[in-house]
N, C-alpha and C. Protein backbone atom coordinates (compact mmCIF):
# COMPACT_ATOMS: atom_id res chain seq x y z
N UNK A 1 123.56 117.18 67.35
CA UNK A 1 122.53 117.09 68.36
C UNK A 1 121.55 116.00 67.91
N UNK A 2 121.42 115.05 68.67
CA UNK A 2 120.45 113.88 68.39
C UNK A 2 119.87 113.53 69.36
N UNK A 3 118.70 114.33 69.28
CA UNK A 3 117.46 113.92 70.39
C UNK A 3 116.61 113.19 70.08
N UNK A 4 116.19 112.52 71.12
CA UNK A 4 114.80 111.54 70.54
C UNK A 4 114.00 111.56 71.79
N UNK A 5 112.97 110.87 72.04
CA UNK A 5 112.08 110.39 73.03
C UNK A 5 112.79 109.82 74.39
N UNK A 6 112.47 109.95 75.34
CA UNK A 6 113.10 109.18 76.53
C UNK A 6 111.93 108.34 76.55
N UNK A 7 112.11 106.79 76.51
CA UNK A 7 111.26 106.14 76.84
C UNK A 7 111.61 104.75 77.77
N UNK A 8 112.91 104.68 78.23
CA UNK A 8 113.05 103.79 79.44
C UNK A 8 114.30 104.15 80.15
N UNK A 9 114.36 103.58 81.34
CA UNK A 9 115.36 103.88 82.88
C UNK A 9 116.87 104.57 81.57
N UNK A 10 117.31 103.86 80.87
CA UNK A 10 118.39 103.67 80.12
C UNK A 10 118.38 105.36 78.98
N UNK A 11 117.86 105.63 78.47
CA UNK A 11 117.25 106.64 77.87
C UNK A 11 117.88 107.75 78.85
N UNK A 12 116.30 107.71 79.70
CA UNK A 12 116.69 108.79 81.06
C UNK A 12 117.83 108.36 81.64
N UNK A 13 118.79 108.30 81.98
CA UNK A 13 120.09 108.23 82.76
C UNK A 13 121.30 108.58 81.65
N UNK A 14 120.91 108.60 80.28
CA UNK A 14 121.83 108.76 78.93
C UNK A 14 121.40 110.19 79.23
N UNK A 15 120.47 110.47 79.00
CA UNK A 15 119.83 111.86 78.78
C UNK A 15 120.63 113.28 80.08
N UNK A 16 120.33 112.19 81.30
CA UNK A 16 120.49 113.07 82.37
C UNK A 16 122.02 113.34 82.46
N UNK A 17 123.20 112.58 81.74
CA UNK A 17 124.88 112.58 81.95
C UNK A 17 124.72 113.51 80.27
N UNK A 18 123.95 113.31 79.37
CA UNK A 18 124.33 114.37 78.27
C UNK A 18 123.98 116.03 79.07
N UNK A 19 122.81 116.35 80.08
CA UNK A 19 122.50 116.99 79.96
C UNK A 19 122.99 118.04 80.77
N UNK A 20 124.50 116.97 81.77
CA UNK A 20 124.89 117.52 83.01
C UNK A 20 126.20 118.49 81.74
N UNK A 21 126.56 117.59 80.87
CA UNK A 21 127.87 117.97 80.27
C UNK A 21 127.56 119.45 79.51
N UNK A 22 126.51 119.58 79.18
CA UNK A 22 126.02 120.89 78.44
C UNK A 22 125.23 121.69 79.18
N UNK A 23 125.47 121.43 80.91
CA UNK A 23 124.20 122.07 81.20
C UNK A 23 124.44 123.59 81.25
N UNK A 24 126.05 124.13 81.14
CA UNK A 24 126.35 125.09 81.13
C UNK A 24 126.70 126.27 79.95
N UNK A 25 125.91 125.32 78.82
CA UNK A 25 125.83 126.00 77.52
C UNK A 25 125.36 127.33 77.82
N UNK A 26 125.81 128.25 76.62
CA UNK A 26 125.10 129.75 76.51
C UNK A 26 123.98 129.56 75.75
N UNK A 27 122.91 130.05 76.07
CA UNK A 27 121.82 130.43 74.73
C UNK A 27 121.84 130.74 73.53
N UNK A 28 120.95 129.71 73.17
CA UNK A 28 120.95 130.27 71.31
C UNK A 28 122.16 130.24 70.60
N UNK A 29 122.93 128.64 71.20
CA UNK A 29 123.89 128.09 70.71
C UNK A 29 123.31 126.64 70.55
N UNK A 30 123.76 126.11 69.51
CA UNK A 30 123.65 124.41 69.69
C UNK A 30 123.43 123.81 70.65
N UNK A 31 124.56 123.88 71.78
CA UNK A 31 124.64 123.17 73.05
C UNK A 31 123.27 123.93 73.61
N UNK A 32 123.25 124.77 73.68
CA UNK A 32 122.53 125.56 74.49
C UNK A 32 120.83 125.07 73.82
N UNK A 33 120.77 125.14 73.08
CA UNK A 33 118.98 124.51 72.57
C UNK A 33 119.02 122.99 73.25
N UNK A 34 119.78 122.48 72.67
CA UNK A 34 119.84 120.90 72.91
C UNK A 34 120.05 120.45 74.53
N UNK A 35 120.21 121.39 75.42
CA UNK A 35 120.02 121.39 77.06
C UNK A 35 118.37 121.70 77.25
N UNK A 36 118.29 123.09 76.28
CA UNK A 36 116.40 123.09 76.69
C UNK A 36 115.45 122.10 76.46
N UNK A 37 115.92 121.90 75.52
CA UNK A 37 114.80 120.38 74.89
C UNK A 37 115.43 119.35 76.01
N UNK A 38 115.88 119.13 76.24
CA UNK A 38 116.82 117.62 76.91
C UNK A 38 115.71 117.79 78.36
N UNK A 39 116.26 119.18 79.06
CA UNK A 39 115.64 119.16 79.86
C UNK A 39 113.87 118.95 79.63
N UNK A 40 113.51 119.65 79.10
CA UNK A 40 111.59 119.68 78.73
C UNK A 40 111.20 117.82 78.92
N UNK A 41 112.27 116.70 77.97
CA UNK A 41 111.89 115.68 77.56
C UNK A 41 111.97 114.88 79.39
N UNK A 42 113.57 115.18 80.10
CA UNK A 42 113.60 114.70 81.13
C UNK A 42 112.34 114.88 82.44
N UNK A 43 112.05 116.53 82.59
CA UNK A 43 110.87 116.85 83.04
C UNK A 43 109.78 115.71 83.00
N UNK A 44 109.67 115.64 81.67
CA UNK A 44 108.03 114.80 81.18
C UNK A 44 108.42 113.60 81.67
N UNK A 45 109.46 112.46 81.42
CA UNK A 45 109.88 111.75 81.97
C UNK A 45 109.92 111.44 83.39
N UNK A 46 110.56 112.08 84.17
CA UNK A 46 110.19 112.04 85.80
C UNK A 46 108.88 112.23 86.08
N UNK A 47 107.94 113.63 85.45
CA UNK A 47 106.81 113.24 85.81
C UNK A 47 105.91 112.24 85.83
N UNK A 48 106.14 111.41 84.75
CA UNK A 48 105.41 110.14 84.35
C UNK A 48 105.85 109.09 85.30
N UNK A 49 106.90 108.99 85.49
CA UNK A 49 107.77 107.71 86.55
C UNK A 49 108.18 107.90 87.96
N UNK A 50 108.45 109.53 88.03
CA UNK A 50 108.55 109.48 89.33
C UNK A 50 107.90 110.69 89.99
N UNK A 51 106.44 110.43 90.20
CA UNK A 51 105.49 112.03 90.44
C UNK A 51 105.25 112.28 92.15
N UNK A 52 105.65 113.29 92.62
CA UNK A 52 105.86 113.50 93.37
C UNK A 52 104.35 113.99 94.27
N UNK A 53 104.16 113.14 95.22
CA UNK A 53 102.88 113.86 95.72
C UNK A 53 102.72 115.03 96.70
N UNK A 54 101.64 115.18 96.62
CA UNK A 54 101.45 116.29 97.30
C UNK A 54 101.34 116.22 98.84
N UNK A 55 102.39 117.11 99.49
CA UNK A 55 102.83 116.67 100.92
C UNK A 55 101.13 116.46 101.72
N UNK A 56 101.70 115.93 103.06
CA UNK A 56 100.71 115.67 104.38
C UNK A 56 100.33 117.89 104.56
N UNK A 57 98.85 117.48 104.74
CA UNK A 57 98.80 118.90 105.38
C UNK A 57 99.40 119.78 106.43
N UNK A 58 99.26 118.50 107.36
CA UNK A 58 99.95 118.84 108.55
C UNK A 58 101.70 119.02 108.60
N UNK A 59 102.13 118.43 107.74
CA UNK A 59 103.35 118.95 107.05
C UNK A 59 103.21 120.00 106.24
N UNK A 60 102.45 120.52 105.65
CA UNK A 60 102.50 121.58 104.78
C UNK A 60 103.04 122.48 105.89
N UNK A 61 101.99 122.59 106.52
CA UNK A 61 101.13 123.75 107.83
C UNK A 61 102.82 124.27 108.38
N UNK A 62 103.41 122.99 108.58
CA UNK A 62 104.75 122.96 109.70
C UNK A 62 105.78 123.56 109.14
N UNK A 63 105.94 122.92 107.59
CA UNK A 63 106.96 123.24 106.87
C UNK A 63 106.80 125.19 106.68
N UNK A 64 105.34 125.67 106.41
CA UNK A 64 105.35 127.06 106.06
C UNK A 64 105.31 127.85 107.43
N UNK A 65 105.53 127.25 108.48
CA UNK A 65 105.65 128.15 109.62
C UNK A 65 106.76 127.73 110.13
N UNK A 66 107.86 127.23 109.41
CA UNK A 66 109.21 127.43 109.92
C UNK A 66 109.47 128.31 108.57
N UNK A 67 109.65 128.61 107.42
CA UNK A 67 109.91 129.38 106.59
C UNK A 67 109.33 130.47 106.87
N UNK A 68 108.17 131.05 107.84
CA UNK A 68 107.73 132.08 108.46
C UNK A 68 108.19 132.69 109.55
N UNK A 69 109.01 131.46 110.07
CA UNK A 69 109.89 131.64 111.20
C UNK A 69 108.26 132.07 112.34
N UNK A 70 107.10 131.42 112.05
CA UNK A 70 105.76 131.43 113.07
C UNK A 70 106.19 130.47 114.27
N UNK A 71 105.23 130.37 115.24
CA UNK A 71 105.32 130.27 116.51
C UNK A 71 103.46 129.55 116.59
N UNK A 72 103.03 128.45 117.35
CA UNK A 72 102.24 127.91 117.48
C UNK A 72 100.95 128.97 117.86
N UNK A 73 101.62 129.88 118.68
CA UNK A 73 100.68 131.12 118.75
C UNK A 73 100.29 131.59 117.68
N UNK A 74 101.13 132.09 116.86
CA UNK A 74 100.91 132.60 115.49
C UNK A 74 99.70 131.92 114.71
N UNK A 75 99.99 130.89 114.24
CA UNK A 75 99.05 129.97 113.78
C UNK A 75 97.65 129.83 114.35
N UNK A 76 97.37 130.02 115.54
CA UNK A 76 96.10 129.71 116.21
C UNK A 76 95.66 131.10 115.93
N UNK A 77 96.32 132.36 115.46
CA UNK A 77 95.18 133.55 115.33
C UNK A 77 95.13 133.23 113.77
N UNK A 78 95.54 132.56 113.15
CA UNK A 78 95.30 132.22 111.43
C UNK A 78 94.24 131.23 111.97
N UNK A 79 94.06 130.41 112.23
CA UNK A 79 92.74 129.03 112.51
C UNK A 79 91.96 129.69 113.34
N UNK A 80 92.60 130.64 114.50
CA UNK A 80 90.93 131.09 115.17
C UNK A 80 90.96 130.30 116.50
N UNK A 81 91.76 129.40 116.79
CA UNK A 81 91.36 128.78 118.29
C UNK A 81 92.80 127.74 118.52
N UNK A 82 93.16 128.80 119.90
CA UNK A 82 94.67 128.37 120.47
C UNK A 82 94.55 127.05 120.42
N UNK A 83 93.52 125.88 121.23
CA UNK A 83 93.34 124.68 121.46
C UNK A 83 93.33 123.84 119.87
N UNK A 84 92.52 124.35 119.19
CA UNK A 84 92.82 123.56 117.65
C UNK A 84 93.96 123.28 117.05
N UNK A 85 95.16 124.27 117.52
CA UNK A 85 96.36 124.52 116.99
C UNK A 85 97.02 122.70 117.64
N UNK A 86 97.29 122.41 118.78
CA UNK A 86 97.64 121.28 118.92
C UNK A 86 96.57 119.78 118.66
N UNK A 87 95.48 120.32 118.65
CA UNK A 87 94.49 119.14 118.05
C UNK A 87 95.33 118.58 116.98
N UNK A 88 95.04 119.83 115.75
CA UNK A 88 95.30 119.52 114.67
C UNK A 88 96.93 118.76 114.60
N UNK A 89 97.79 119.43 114.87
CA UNK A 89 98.81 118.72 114.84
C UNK A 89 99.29 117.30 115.33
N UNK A 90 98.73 116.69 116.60
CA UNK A 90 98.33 115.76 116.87
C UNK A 90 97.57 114.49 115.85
N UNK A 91 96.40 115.57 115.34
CA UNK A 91 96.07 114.90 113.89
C UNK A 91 94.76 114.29 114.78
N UNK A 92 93.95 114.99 115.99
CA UNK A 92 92.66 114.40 116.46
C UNK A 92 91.53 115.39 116.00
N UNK A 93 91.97 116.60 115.31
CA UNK A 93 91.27 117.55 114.53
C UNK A 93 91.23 117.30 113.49
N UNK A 94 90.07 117.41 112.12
CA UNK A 94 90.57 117.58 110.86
C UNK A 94 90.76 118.81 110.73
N UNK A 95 91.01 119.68 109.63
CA UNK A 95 91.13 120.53 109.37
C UNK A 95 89.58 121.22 108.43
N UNK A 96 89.07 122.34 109.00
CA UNK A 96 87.40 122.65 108.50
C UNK A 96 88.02 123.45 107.20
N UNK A 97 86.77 123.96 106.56
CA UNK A 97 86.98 124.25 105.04
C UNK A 97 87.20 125.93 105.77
N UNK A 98 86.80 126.33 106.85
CA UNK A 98 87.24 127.69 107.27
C UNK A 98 88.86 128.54 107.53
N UNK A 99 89.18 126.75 108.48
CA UNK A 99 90.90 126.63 108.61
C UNK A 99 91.67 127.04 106.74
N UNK A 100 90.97 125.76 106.44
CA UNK A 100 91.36 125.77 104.88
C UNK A 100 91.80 127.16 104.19
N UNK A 101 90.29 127.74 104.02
CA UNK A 101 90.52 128.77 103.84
C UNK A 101 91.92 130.14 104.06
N UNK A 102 91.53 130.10 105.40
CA UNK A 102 92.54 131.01 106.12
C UNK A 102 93.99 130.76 105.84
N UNK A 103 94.03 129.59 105.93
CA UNK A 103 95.95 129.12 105.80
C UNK A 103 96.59 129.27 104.17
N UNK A 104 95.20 129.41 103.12
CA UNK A 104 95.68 129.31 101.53
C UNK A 104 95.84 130.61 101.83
N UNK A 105 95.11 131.63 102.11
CA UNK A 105 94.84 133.16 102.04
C UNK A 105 95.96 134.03 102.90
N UNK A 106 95.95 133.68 104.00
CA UNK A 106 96.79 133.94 105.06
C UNK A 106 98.52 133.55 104.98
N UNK A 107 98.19 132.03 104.63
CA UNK A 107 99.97 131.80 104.60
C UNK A 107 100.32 131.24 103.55
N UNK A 108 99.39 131.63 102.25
CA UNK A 108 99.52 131.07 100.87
C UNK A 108 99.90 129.68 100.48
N UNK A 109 99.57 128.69 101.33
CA UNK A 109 99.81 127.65 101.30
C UNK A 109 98.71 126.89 100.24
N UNK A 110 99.13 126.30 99.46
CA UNK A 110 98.01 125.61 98.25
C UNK A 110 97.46 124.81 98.59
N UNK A 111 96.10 125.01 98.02
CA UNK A 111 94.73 124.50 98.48
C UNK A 111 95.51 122.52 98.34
N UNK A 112 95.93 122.36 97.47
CA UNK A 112 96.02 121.00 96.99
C UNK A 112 96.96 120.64 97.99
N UNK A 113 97.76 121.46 98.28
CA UNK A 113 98.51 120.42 99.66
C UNK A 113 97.39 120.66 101.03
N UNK A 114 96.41 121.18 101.25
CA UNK A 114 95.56 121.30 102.49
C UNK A 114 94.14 120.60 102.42
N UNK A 115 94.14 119.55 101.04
CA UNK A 115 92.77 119.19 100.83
C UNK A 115 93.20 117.99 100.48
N UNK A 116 94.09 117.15 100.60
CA UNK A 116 94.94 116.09 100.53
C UNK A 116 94.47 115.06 102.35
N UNK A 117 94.12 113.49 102.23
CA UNK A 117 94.02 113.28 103.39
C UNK A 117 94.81 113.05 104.20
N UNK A 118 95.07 113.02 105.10
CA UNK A 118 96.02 112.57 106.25
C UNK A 118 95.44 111.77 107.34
């Protein structure tokens, strides 16, 4: 097992074909440590090079009311006002720190994807 640092494109892409071949190691075997670390180093790696932001609100909103299997109705008794419901989506509403509120609490949607601009 010879791990080191991932520190360029070449690294990570060595790393990611070692890590596919062992990814099915058992635990608390050789193979099997040397997949956990591999992975931890690749993690840190993508995060640094390729960081993924934090979606559009109005995509948040959409994406968690099809996984709710909600209905535009639905949503307007979480915000409080049928008419805001297509404002907002439209994107001629912002979204108030009350909406805010309600949709982290209500449809557990994270503050950081609902306080993001659009």
């Amino acid at each position: 097992m010879e791990i080191k640092a991932i520190k360029s494109e070449r690294d990570y892409n060595q790393s990611l074909k070692r890590l596919e071949e062992i990814f099915h190691a058992k635990l608390d075997t050789k193979e099997g440590d040397e997949a956990e670390v591999l992975s931890i180093l690749i993690e840190k790696y993508e995060d640094e090079h390729y960081p993924i932001e934090a979606p559009d609100p109005i995509e948040a909103i959409k994406f968690r009311m099809e996984q709710m299997e909600m209905s535009k109705k639905d949503l307007a008794q979480v915000l409080g006002y049928k008419s805001r419901v297509s404002e907002i989506f439209s994107r001629k509403r912002k979204l108030t720190l009350k909406m805010i509120r309600n949709l982290h609490d209500k449809l557990k949607i994270p503050y950081e994807s609902l306080l993001t601009d659009y």
